[in-house]
Protein backbone atom coordinates (compact mmCIF):
# COMPACT_ATOMS: atom_id res chain seq x y z
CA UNK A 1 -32.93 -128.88 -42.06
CA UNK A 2 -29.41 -127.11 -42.08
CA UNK A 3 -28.88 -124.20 -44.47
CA UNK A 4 -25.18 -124.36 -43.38
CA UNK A 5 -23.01 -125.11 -46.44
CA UNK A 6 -19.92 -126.80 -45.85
CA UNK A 7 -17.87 -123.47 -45.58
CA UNK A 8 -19.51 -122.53 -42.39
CA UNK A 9 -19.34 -126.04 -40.91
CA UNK A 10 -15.77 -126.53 -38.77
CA UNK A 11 -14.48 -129.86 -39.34
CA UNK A 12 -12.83 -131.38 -36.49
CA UNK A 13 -10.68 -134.53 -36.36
CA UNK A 14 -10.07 -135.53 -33.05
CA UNK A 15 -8.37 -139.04 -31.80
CA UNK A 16 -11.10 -141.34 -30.25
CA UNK A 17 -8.96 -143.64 -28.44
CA UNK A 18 -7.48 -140.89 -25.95
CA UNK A 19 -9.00 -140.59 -22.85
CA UNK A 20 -8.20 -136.61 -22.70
CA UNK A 21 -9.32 -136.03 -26.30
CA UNK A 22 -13.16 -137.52 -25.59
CA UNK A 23 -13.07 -135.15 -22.37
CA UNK A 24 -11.94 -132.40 -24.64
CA UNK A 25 -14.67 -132.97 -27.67
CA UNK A 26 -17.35 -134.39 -24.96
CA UNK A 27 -17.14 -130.16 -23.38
CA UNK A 28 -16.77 -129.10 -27.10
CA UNK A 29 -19.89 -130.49 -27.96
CA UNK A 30 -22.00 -129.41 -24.95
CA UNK A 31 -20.99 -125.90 -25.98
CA UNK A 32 -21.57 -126.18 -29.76
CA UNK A 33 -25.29 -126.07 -29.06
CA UNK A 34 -25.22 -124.44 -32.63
CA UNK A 35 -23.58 -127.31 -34.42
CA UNK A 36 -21.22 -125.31 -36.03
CA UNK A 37 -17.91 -127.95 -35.34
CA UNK A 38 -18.70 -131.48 -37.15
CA UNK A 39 -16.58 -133.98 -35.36
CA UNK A 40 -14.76 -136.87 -36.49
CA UNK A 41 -13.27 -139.89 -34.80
CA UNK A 42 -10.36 -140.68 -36.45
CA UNK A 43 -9.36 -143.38 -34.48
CA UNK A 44 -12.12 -144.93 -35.97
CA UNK A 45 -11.11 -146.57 -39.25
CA UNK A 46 -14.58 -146.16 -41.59
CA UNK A 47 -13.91 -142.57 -40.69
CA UNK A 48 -12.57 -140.83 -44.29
CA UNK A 49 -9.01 -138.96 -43.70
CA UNK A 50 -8.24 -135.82 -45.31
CA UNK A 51 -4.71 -136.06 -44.51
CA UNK A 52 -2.72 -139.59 -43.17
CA UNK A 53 -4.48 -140.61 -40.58
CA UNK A 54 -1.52 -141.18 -38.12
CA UNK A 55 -0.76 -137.59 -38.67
CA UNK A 56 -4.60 -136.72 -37.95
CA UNK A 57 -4.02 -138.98 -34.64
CA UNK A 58 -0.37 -137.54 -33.70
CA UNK A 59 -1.64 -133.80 -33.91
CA UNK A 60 -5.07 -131.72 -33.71
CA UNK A 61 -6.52 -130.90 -36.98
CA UNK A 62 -9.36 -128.93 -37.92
CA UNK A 63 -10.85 -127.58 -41.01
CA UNK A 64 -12.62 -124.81 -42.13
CA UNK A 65 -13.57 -124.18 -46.12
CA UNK A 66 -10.80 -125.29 -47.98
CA UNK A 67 -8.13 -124.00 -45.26
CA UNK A 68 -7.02 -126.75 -42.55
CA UNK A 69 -5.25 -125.80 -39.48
CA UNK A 70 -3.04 -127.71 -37.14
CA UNK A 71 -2.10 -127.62 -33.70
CA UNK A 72 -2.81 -124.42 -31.47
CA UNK A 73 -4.37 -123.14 -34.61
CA UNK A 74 -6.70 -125.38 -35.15
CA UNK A 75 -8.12 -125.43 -31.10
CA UNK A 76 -8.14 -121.35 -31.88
CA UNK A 77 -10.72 -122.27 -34.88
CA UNK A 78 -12.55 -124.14 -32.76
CA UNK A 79 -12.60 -122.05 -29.84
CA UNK A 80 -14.03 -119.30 -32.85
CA UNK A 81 -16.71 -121.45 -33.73
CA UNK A 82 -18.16 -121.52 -29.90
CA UNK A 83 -19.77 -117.97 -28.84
CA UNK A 84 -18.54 -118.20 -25.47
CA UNK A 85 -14.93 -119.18 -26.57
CA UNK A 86 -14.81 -117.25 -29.58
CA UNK A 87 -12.60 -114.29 -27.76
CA UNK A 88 -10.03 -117.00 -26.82
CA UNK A 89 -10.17 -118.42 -31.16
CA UNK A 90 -9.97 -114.49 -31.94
CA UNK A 91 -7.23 -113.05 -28.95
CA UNK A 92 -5.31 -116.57 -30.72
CA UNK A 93 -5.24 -114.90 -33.86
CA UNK A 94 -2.41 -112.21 -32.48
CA UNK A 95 0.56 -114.09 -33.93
CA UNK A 96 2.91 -114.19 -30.42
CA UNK A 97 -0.54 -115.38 -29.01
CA UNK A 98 -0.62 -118.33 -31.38
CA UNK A 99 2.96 -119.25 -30.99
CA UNK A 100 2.64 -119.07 -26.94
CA UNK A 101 -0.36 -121.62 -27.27
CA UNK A 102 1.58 -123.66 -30.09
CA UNK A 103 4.61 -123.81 -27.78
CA UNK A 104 2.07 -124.43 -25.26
CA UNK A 105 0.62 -127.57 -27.43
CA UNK A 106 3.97 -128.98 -28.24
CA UNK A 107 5.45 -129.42 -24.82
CA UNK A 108 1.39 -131.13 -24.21
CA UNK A 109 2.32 -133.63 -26.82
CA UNK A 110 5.74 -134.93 -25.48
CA UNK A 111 3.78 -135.71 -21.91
CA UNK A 112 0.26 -136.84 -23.55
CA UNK A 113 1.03 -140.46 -23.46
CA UNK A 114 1.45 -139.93 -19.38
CA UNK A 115 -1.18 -138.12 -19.23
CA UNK A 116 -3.33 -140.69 -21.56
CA UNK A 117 -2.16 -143.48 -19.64
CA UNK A 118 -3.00 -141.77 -16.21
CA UNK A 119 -6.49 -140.74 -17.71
CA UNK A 120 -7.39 -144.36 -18.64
């Protein structure tokens, strides 16, 4: 039985058809041995979307309560939700930390489809 409510649970929306992102939420998982993150496939269409579901695809999303992050911010609140990476999800919430690893994330996006195609 799980006495979580959904404000403790991390939602996590994560694009099933990329190669990387199944690495990516394949560790994720191993490390949740908690169950704290509850992951969705977006890529897969019975999945509901909070959001559009391109957008959900396009970028990283993740929600926690009624507050949804994007991008850098949301891998930092997933990073928080793992013990051992929960200094990483904390260090990220230094602003110039987040907007390093944002930066970071956006330059990762422009060569993803490479990547994804080199992956597959």
């Amino acid at each position: 039985m799980n006495n979580r409510s959904d404000n403790d649970t991390l939602t996590v929306w994560y694009d099933g058809g990329c190669p990387l992102c199944l690495r990516e939420i394949a560790m994720m998982r191993r490390l949740d041995g908690a169950k704290r993150i509850h992951f969705v496939d977006v890529a897969d269409p019975a999945q509901p979307c909070p959001l559009d579901r391109q957008l959900l695809l396009d970028r990283f999303h993740a929600r926690k309560g009624t507050v949804i992050y994007d991008g850098a911010a949301a891998f930092a609140a997933m990073w928080r939700a793992i013990p051992v990476l929960r200094p990483l999800g904390e260090l990220a919430r230094l602003p110039p930390v987040l907007w390093v690893l944002e930066a970071a994330y956006r330059r990762f996006l422009r060569v993803r489809p490479t990547l994804q195609r080199w992956a597959r």
